[in-house]
N, C-alpha and C. Protein backbone atom coordinates (compact mmCIF):
# COMPACT_ATOMS: atom_id res chain seq x y z
N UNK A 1 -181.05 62.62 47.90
CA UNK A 1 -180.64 61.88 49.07
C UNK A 1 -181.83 61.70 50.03
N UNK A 2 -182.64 62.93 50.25
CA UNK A 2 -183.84 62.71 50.93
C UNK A 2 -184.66 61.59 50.74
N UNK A 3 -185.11 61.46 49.42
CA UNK A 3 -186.15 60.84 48.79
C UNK A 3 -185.37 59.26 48.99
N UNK A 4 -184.02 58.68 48.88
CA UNK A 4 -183.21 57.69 49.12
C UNK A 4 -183.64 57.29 50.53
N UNK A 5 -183.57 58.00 51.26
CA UNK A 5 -183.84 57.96 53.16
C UNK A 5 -185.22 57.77 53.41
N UNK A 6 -185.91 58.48 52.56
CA UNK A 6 -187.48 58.25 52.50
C UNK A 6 -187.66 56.86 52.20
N UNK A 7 -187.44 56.73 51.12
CA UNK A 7 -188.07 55.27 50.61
C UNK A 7 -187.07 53.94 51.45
N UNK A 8 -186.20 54.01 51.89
CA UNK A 8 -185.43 52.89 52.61
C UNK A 8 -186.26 53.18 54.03
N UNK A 9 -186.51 53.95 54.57
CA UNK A 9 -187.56 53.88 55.66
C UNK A 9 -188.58 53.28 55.67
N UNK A 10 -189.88 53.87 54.95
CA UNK A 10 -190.68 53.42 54.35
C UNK A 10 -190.36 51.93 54.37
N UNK A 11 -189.56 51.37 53.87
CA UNK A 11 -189.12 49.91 53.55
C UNK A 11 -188.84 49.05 54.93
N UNK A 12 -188.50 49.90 56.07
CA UNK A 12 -188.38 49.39 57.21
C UNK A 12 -186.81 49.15 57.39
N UNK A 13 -186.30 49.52 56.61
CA UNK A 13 -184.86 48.81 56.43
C UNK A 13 -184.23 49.99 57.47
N UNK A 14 -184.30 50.96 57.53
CA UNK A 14 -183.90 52.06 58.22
C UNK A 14 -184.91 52.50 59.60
N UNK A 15 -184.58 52.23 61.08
CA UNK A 15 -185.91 52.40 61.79
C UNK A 15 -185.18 52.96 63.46
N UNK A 16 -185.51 54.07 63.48
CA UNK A 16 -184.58 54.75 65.23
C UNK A 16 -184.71 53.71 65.87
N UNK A 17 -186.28 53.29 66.14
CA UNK A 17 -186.54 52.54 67.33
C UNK A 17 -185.72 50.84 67.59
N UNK A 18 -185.05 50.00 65.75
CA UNK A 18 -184.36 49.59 66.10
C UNK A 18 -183.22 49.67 66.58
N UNK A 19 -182.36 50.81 66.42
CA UNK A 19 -181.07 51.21 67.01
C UNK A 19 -181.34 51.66 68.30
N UNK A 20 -182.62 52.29 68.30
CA UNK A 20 -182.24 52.39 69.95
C UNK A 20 -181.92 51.11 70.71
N UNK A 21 -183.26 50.32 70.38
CA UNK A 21 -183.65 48.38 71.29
C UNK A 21 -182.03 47.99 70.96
N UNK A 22 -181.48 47.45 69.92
CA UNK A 22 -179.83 47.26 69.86
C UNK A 22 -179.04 48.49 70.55
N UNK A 23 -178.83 49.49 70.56
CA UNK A 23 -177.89 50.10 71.32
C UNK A 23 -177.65 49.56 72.93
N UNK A 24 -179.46 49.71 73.66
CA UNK A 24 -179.40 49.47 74.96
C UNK A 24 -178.85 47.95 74.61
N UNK A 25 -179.21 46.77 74.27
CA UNK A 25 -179.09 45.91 74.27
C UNK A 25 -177.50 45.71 74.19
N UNK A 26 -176.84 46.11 73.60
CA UNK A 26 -175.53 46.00 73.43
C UNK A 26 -175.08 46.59 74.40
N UNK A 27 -174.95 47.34 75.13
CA UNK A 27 -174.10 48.10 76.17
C UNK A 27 -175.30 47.29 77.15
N UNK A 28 -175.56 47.37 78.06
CA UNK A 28 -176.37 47.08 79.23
C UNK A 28 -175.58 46.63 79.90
N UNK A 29 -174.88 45.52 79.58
CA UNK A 29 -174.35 44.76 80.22
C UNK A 29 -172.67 45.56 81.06
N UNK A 30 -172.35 46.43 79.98
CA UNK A 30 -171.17 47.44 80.59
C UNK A 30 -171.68 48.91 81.37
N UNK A 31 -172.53 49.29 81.21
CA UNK A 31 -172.74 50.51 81.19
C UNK A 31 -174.38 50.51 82.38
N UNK A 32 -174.43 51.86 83.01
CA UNK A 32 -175.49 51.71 83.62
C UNK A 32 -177.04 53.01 83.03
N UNK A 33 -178.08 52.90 83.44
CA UNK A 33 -179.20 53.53 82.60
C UNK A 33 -178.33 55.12 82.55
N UNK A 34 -178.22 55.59 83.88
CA UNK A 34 -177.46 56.96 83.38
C UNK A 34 -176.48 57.15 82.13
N UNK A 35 -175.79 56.01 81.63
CA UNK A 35 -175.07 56.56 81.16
C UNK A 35 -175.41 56.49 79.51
N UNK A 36 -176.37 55.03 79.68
CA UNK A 36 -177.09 54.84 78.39
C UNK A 36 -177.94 55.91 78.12
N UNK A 37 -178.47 56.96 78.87
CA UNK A 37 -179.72 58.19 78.68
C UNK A 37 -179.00 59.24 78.20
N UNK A 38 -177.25 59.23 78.45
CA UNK A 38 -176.61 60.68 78.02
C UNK A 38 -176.33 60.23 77.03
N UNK A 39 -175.62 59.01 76.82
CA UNK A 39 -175.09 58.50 75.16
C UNK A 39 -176.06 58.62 73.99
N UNK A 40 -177.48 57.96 74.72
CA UNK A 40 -178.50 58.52 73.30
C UNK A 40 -178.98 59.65 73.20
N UNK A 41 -179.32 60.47 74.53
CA UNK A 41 -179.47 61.86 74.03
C UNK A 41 -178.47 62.54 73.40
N UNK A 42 -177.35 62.26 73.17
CA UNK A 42 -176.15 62.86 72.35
C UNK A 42 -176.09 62.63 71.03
N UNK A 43 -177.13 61.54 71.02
CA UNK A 43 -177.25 60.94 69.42
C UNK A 43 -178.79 61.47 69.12
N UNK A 44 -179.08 62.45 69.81
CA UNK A 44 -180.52 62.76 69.23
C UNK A 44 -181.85 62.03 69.63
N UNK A 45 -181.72 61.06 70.25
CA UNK A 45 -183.04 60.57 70.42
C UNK A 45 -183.64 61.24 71.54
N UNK A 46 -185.16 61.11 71.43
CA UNK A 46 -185.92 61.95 72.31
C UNK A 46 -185.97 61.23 73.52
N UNK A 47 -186.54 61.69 74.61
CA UNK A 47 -186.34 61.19 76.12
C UNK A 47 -187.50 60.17 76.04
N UNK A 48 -188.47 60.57 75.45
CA UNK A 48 -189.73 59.37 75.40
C UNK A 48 -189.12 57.92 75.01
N UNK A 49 -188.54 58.39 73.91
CA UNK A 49 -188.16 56.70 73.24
C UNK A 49 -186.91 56.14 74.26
N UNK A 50 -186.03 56.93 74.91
CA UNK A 50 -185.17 56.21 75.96
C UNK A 50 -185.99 55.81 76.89
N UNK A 51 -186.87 56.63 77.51
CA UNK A 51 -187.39 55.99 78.62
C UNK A 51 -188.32 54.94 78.40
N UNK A 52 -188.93 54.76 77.06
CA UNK A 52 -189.61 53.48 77.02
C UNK A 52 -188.53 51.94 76.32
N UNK A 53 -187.34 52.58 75.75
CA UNK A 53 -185.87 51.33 75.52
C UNK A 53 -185.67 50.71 77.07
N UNK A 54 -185.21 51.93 77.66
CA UNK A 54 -185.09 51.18 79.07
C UNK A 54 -185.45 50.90 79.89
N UNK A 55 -186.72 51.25 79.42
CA UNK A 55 -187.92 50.08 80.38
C UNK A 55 -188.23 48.90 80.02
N UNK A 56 -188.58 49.13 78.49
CA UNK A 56 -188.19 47.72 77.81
C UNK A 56 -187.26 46.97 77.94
N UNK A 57 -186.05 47.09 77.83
CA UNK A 57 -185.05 46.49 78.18
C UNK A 57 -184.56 45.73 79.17
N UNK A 58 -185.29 46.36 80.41
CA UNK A 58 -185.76 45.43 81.69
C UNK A 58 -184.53 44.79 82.38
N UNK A 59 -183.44 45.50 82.02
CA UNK A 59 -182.09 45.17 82.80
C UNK A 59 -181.69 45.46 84.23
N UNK A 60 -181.30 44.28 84.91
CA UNK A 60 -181.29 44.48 86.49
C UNK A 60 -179.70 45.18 86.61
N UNK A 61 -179.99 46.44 86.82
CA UNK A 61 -179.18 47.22 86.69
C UNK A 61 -177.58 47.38 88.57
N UNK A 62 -178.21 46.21 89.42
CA UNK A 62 -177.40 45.71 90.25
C UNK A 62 -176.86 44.60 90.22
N UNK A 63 -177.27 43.59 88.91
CA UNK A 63 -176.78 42.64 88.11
C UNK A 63 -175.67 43.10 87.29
N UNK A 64 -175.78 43.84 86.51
CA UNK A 64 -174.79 44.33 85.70
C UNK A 64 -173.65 45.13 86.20
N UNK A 65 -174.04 46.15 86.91
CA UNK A 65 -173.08 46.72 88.06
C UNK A 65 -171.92 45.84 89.08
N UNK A 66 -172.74 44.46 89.58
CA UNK A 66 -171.64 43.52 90.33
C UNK A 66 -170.99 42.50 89.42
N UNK A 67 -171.86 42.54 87.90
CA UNK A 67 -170.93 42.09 87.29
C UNK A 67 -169.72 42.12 86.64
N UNK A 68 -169.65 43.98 86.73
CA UNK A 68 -169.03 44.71 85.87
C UNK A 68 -167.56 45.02 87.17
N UNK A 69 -167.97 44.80 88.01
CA UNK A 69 -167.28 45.01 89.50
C UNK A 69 -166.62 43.16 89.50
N UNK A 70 -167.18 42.60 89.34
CA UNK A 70 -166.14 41.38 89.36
C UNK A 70 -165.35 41.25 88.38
N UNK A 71 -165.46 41.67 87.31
CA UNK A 71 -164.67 41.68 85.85
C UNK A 71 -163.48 41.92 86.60
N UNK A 72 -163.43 43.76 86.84
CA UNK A 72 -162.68 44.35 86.99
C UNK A 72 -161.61 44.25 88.04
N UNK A 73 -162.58 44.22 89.41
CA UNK A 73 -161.63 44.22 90.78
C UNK A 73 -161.35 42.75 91.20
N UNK A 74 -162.02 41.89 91.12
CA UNK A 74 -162.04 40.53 92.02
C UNK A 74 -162.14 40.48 93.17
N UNK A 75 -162.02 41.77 94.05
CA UNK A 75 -161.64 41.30 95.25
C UNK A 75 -162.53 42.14 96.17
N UNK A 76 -162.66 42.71 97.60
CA UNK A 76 -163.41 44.13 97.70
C UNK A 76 -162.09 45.13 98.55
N UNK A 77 -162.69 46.16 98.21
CA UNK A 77 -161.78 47.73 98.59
C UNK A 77 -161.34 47.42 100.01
N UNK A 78 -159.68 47.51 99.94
CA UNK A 78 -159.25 47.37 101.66
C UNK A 78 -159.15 48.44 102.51
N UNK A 79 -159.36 49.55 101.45
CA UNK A 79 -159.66 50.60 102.39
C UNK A 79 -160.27 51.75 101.80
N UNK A 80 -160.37 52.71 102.41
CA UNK A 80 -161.15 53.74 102.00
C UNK A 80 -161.09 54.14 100.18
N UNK A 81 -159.31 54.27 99.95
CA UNK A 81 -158.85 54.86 98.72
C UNK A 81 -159.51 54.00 97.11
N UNK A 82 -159.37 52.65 98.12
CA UNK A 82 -159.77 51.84 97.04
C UNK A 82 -160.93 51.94 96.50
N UNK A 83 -162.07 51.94 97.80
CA UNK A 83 -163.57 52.13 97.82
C UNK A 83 -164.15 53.25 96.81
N UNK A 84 -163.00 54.20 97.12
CA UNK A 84 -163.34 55.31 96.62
C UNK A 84 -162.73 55.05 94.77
N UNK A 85 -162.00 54.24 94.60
CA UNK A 85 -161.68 54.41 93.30
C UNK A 85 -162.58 53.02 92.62
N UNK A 86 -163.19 52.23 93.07
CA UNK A 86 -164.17 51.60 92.37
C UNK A 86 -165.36 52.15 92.72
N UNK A 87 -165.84 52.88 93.41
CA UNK A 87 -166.98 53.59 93.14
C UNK A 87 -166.64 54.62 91.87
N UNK A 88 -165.45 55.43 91.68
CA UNK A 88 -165.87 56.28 90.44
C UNK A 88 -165.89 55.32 89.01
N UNK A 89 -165.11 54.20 89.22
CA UNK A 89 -165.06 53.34 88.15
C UNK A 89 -166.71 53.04 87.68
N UNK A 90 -167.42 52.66 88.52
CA UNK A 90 -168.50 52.40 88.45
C UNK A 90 -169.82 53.65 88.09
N UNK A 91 -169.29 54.81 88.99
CA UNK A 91 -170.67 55.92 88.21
C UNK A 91 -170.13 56.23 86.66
N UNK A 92 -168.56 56.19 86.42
CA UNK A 92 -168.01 56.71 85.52
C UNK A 92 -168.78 55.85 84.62
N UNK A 93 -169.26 54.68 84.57
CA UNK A 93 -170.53 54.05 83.79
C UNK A 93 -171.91 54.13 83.67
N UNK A 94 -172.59 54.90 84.50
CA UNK A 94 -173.68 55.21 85.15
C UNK A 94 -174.27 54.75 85.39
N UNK A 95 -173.88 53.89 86.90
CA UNK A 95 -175.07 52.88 87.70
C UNK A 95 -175.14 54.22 88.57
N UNK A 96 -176.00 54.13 89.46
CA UNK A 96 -176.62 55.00 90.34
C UNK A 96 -175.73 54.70 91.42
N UNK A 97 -175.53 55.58 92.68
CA UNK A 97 -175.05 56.30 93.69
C UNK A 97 -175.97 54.55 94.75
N UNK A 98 -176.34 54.65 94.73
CA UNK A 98 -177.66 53.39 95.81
C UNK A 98 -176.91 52.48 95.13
N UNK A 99 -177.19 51.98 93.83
CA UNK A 99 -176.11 50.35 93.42
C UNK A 99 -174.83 49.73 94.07
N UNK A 100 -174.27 51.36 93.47
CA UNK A 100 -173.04 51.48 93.86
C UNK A 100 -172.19 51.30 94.93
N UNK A 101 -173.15 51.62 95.98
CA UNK A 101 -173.10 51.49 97.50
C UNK A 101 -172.88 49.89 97.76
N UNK A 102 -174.56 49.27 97.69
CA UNK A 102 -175.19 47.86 97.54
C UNK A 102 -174.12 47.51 96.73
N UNK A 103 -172.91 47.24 95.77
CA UNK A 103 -172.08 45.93 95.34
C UNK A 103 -171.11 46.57 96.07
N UNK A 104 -170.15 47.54 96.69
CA UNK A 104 -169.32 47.70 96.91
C UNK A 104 -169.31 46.93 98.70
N UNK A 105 -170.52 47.24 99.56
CA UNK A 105 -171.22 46.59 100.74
C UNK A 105 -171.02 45.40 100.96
N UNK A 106 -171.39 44.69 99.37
CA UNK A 106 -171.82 43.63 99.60
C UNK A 106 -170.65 42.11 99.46
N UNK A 107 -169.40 42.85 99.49
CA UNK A 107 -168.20 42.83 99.47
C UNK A 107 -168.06 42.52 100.95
């Protein structure tokens, strides 16, 4: 089985660094860098190769956050309870605490 994994590598057909570039690429748009950094470190990849995916990746991560906030709410928080329950909606994806603020504000 080794020697199978070996040689399909070798071949390019098998390669981390493409699953990482497709992983971020596929989620970005739902999900924020925090949450993409725990999902692949759970899958083993090293912190070097995340931190150079999502730099590469170059996703405006307050783009995706107010987009992910209009999907969902349409409207903005009328009061505190609400505020407070689309902000966890939102780290529960991992945009940052500062984003989070900035689309809920900007409401």
């Amino acid at each position: 089985m080794d020697r199978v994994l070996d040689t399909v590598q070798e071949q390019g057909l098998l390669s981390e660094e493409r699953f990482i570039e497709g992983f971020v690429r596929t989620r970005q748009a739902r999900f924020g860098p925090a949450r993409l950094r725990h999902d692949l470190s759970r899958r083993g990849v090293s912190e070097d190769r995340i931190d150079a995916a999502l730099k590469s990746a170059g996703c405006d991560e307050y783009a995706a956050a107010h987009a992910l906030w209009l999907k969902r709410f349409k409207s903005p928080p009328p009061d505190a309870r609400a505020w407070a329950r689309q902000a966890r909606f939102l780290a529960a994806r991992g945009f940052s605490h500062d984003v989070i603020r900035r689309v809920l504000k900007a409401r």
